[in-house]
Protein backbone atom coordinates (compact mmCIF):
# COMPACT_ATOMS: atom_id res chain seq x y z
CA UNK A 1 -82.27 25.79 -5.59
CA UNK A 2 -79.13 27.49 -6.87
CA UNK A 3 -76.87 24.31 -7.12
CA UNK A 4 -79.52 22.89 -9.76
CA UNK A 5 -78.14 25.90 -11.85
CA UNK A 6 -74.54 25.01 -12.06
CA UNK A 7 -74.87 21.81 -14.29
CA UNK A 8 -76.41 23.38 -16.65
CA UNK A 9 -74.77 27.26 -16.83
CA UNK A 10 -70.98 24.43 -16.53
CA UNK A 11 -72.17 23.31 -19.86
CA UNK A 12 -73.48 26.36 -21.67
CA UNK A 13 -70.08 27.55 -20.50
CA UNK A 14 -68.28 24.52 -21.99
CA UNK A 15 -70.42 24.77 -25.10
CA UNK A 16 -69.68 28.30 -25.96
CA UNK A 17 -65.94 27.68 -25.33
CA UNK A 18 -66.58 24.64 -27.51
CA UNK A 19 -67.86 27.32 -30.59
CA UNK A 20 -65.13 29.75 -29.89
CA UNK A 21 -62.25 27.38 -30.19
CA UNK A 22 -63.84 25.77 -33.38
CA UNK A 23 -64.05 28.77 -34.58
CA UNK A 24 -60.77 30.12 -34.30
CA UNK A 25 -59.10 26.62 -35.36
CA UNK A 26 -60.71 27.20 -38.71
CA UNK A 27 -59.43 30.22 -38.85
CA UNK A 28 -55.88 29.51 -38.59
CA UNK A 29 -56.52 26.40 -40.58
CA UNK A 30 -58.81 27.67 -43.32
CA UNK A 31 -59.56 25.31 -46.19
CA UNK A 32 -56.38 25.39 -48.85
CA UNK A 33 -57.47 23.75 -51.83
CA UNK A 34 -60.60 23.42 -54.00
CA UNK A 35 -64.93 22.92 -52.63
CA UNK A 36 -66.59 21.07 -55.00
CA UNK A 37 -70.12 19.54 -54.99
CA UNK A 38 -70.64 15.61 -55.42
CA UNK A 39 -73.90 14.31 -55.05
CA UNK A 40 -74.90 17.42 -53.51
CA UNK A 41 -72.32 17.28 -50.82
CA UNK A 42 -69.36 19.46 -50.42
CA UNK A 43 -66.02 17.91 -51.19
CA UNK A 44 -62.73 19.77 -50.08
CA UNK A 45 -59.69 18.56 -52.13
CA UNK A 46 -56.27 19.98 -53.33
CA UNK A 47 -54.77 19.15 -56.69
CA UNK A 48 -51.14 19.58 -57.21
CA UNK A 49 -48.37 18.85 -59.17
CA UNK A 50 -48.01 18.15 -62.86
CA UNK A 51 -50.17 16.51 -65.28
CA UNK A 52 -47.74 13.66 -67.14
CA UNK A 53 -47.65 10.23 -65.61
CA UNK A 54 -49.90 8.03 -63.22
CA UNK A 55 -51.58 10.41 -60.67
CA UNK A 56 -51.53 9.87 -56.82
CA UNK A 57 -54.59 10.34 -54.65
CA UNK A 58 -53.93 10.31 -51.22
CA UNK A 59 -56.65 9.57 -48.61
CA UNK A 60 -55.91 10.58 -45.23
CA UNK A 61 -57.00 8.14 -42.03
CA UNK A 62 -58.90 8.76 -38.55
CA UNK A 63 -58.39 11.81 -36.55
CA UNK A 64 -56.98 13.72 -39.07
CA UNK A 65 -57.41 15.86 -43.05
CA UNK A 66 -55.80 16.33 -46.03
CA UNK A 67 -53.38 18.33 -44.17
CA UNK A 68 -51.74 15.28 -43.41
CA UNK A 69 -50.82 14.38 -46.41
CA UNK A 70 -50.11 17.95 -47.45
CA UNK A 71 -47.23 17.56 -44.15
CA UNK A 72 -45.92 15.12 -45.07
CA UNK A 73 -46.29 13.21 -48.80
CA UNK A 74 -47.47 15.60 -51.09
CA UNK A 75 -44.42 17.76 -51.43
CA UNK A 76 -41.99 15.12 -52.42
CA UNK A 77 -44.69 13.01 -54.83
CA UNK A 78 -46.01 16.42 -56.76
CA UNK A 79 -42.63 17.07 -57.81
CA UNK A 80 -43.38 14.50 -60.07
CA UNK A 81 -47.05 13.17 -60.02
CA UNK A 82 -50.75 14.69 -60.33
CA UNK A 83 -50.93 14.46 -56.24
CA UNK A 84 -55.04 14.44 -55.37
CA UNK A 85 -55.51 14.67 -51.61
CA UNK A 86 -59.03 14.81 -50.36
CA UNK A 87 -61.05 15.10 -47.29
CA UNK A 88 -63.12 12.48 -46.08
CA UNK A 89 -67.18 12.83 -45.91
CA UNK A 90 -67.01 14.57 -41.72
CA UNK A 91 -63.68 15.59 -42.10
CA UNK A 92 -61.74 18.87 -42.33
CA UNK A 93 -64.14 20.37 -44.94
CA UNK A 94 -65.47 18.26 -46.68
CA UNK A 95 -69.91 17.60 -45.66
CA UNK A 96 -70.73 14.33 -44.34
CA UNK A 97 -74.22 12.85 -45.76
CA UNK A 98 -76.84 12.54 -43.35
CA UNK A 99 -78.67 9.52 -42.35
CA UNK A 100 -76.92 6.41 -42.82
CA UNK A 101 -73.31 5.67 -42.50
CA UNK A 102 -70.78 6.79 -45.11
CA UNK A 103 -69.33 3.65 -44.99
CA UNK A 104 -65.65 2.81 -47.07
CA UNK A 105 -67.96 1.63 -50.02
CA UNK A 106 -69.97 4.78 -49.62
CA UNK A 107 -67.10 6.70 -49.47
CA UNK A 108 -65.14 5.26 -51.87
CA UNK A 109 -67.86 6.03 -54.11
CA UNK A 110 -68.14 9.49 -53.72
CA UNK A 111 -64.59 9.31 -54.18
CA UNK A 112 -64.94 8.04 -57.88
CA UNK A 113 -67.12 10.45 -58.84
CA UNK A 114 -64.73 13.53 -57.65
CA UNK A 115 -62.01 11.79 -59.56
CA UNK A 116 -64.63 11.72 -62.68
CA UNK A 117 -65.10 14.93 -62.56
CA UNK A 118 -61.67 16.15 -62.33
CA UNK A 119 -60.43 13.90 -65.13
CA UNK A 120 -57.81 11.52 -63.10
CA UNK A 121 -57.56 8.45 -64.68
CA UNK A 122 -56.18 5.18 -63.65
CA UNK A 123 -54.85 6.37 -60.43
CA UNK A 124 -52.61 4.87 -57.58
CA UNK A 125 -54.90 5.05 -54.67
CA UNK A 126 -52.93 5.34 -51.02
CA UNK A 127 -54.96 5.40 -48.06
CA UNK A 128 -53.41 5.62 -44.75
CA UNK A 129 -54.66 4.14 -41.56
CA UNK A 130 -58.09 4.11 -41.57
CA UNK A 131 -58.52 4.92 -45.17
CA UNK A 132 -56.76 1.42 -46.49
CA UNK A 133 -60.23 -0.07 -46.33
CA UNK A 134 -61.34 2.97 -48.67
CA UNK A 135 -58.78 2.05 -51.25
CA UNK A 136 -59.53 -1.58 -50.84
CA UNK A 137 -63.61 -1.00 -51.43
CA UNK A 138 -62.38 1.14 -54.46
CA UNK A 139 -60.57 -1.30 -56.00
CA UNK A 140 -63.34 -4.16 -55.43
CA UNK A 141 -65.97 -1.58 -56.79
CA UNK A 142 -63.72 0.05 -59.66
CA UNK A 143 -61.08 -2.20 -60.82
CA UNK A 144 -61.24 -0.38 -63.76
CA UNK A 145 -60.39 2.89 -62.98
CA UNK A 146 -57.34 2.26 -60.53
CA UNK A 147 -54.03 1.46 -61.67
CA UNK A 148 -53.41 0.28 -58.29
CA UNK A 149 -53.74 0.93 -54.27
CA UNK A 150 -50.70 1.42 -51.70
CA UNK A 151 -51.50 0.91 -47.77
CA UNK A 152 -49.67 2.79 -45.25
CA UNK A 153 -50.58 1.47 -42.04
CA UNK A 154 -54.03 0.47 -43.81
CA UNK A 155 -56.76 -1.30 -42.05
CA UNK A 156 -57.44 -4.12 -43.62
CA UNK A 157 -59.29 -6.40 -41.40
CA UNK A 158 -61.91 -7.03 -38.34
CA UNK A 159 -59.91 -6.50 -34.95
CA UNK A 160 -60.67 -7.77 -31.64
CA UNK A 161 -61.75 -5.68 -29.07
CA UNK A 162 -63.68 -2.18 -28.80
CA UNK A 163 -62.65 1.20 -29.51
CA UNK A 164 -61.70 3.67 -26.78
CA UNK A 165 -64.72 4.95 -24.62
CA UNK A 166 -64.91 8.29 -25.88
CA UNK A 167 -65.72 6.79 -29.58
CA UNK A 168 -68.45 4.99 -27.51
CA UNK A 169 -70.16 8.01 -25.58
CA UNK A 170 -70.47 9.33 -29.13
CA UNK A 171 -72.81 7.19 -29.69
CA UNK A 172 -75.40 7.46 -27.20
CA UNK A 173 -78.21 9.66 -27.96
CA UNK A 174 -78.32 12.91 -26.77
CA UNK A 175 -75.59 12.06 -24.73
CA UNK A 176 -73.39 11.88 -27.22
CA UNK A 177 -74.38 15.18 -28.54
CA UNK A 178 -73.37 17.12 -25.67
CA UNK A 179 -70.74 15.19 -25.20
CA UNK A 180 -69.19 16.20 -28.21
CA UNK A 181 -70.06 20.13 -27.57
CA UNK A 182 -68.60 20.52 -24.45
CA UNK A 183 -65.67 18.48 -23.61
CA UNK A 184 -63.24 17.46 -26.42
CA UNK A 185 -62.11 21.04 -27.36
CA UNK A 186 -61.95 21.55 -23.69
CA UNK A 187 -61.07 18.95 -21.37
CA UNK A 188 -59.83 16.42 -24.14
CA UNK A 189 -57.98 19.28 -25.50
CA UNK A 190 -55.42 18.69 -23.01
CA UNK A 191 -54.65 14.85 -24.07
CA UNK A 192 -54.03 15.59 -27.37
CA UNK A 193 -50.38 15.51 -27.32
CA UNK A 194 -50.10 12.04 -25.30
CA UNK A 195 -52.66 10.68 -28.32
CA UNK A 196 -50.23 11.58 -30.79
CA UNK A 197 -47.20 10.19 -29.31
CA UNK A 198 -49.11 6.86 -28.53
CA UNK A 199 -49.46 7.14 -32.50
CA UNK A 200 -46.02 7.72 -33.52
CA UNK A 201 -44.64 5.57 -30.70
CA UNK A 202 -41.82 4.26 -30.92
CA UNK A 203 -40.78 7.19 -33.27
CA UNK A 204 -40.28 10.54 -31.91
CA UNK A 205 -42.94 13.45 -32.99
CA UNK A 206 -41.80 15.81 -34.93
CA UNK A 207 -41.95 19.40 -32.97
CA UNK A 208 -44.08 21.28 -35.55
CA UNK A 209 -46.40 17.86 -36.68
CA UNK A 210 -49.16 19.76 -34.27
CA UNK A 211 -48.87 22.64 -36.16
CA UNK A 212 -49.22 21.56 -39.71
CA UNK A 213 -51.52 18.98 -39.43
CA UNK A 214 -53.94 21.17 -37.79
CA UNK A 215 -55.14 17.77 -36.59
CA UNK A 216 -56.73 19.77 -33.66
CA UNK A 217 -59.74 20.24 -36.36
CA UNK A 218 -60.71 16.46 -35.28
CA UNK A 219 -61.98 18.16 -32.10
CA UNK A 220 -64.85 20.04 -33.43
CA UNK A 221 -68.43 19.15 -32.60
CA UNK A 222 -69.00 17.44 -36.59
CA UNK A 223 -66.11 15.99 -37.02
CA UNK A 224 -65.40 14.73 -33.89
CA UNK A 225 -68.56 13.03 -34.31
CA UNK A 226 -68.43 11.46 -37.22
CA UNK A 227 -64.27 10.22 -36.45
CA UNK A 228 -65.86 8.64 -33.46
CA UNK A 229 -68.28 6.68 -35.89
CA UNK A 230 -66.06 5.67 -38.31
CA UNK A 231 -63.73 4.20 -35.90
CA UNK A 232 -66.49 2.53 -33.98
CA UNK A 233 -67.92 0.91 -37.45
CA UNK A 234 -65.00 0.26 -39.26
CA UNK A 235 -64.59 -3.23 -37.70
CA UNK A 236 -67.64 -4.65 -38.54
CA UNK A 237 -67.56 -3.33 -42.04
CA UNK A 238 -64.48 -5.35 -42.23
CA UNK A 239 -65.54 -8.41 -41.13
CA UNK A 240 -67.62 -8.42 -44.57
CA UNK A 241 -65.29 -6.55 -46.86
CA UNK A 242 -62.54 -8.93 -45.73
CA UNK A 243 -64.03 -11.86 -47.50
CA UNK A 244 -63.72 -10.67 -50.78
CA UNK A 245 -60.07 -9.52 -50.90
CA UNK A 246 -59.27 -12.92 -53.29
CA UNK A 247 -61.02 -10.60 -56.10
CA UNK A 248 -58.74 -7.96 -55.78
CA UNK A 249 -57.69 -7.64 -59.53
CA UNK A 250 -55.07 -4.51 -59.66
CA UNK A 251 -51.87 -4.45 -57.91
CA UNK A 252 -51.26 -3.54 -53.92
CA UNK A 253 -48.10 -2.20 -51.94
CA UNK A 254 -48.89 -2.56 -48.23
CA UNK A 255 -46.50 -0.62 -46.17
CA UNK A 256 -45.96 -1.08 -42.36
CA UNK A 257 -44.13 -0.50 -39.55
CA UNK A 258 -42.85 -3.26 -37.79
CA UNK A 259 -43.55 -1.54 -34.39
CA UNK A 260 -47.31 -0.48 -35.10
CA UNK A 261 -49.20 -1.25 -32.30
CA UNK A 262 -52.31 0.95 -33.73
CA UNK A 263 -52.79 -0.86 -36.85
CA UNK A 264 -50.69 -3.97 -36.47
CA UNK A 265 -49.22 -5.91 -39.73
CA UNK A 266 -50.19 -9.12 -37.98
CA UNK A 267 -53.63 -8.79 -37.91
CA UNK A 268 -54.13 -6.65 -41.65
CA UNK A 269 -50.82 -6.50 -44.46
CA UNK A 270 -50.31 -9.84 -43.24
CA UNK A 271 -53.69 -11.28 -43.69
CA UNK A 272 -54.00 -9.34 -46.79
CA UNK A 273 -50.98 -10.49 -48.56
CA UNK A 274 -52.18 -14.36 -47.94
CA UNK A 275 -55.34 -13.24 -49.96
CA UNK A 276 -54.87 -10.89 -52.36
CA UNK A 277 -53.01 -12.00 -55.38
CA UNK A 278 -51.03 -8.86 -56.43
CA UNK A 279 -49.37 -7.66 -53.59
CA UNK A 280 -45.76 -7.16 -52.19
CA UNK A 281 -45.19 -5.84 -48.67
CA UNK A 282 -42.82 -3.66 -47.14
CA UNK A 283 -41.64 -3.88 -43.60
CA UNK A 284 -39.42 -0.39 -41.93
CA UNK A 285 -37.88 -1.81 -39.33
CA UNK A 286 -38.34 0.01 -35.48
CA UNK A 287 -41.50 2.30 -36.94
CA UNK A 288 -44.71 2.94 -35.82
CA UNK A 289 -48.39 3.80 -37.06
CA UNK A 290 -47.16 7.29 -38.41
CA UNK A 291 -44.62 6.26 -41.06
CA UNK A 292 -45.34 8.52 -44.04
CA UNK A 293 -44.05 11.22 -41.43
CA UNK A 294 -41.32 9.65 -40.07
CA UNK A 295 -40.27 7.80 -43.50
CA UNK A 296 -41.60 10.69 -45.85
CA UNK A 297 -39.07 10.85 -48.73
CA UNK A 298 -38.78 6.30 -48.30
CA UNK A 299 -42.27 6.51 -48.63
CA UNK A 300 -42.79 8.88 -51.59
CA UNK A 301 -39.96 7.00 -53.47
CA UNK A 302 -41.65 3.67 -53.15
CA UNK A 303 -44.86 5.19 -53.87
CA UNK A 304 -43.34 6.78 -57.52
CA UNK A 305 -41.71 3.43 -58.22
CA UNK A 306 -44.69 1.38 -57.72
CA UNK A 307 -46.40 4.00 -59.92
CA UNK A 308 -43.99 3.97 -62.57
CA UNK A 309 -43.84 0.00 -63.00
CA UNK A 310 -47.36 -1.79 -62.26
CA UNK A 311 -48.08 -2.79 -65.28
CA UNK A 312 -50.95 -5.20 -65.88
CA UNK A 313 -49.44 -8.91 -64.98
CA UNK A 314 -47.04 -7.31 -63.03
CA UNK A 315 -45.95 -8.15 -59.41
C-alpha cells in the first residue's frame, strides 16, 4: 500500500537533509588549528600564544569544541600563556575510538600523550563543564606532569537523576542510530537557541555566541552521538572517580557561578573542596553555567594568577 511508503521515503528525506546540513556546517566551521595522530586517532588542537611561562590547556565541556574556548578564553590568556585548546575524542574534529567508552581516564590519557608530543610541560589544566572530571582523572593519573587544574563549572561528582531523553534514545540500538540521522539537525535544530539560554540562564546570551561557537557542530550524526554518551556515562564514572579526590596532590581553582543550575556548586566545587586538599574556590555572584563567556577577562585573570603563583606547598 502507498502509506507503508511514507515512513520510510520521511526518513530518507530527513537523512539526506541530515548529510547536507552537516555538511555545510563544516564548511563554514572548518577545522582552525592543527590534526595530529595519537594512538592512531586523529586529534584536532590549536596552539597559541607565546612560549615563556606555565602553559594553559583548555578542555572544552558537553555540546560543544574548542571553539569555545577559542570565543571566549583564549584571546585574553595567549596574550600571555602557551594557550593549548583541544577537541575531545567525538567532538568537533577530533576521531572518537571505537568500541568501548572514552571515558575521562581514557581521555585524559590521550590527552597526555598530545601534550608529550607537543612538548608542554607542567601545565594548568582547565576543563569546563563536563571536562572538570577530565582534569581531575589527569591529575590522579599524572600528578607529575600538571602544575595544576582550574574548574569552570566542572563536574565533579555523581548527580541524582537521569539525563534528558534525547541522550537516552541515543542509546538504543538501531534506534538510536536513526535517531541521530534524521532528527537533531532537523527537528532539534529548532530548540537550539532555548538550550543555550537554559545554559547561560540567568545571564543573557551574547548575540553572536551562536555564531562563533559553531556549537551547531554538536548536531551531527558522530558527535551528537557520542555527546549523548558522555553525558549519559559521566555520572556513574563519577561515582568511582569521586572517591579518590583525597589523593589529589597538585593545586585546584574551582570556579562557579552561584546561579548554576546545570552544574550546581552544591553538589561538585563544594564537595570537592571538603576533599581535596589544595583547593580554593571562587564564587561570581548572579552567574550561571556559562561563566568563562559571561566573565571572560575575570576568568582569564584568575586563571594567569593562579598560573603565575602555585608553587609546590602553596594554597
Amino acid at each position: 500500500m502507498p502509506w507503508l511508503l511514507i515512513p520510510p521515503i520521511l526518513l530518507a528525506a530527513l537523512a539526506a537533509a541530515t548529510g547536507l546540513s552537516a555538511q555545510r556546517l563544516e564548511q563554514r566551521y572548518p577545522p582552525i588549528g592543527t590534526l595530529a595522530e595519537i594512538d592512531a586517532l586523529r586529534v584536532h588542537y590549536t596552539d597559541t600564544g607565546p612560549r615563556t611561562g606555565t602553559p594553559i590547556v583548555l578542555i572544552h565541556g558537553a555540546s560543544t569544541s574548542l571553539l569555545d574556548f577559542h570565543a571566549s578564553l583564549v584571546p585574553p590568556l595567549a596574550d600571555q600563556h602557551r594557550v593549548v585548546a583541544v577537541d575531545r575524542p567525538g567532538h568537533g574534529y577530533s576521531e572518537r575510538p571505537v568500541g568501548d567508552w572514552p571515558d575521562p581516564a581514557r581521555q585524559a590519557e590521550l590527552l597526555h600523550r598530545l601534550l608529550g608530543e607537543l612538548g608542554v610541560r607542567r601545565p594548568v589544566l582547565v576543563g569546563h563543564s563536563w571536562a572538570g572530571a577530565v582534569v581531575l582523572a589527569y591529575l590522579l593519573s599524572y600528578p607529575d606532569d600538571a602544575a595544576g587544574g582550574v574548574l569552570l563549572a566542572g563536574g565533579s561528582h555523581p548527580w541524582e537523576g537521569g539525563v534528558a531523553w534525547y541522550n537516552d534514545v541515543a542509546a538504543v540500538p538501531l534506534l538510536g542510530e536513526v535517531f541521530a540521522w534524521t532528527l537533531p539537525l532537523t527537528v532539534g535544530r529548532l530548540s537550539v537557541s532555548s538550550g543555550i539560554a537554559a545554559t547561560f540562564a540567568p545571564d543573557p546570551v551574547p548575540a553572536d555566541y551562536r555564531a562563533r561557537t559553531g556549537v551547531e557542530l554538536t548536531l551531527r550524526p558522530r558527535t551528537f552521538l557520542a555527546n549523548a554518551e558522555d553525558i549519559r556515562r559521566l555520572s556513574p564514572f563519577l561515582e568511582g572517580q569521586s572517591n579518590h579526590y583525597g589523593y589529589l596532590r597538585e593545586p585546584l581553582l574551582l570556579i562557579t557561578g552561584d546561579a548554576d543550575g546545570v552544574v550546581p556548586a552544591w553538589n561538585h566545587a563544594e564537595r570537592l573542596v571538603r576533599q581535596a586538599p589544595r583547593t580554593e574556590l571562587v564564587v561570581l555572584e548572579g552567574t550561571g553555567h556559562a561563566l568563562h563567556h559571561v566573565h571572560s577577562a575575570r576568568i582569564a585573570a584568575l586563571i594567569s594568577d593562579f598560573a603565575a603563583r602555585i608553587q609546590p606547598g602553596d594554597l
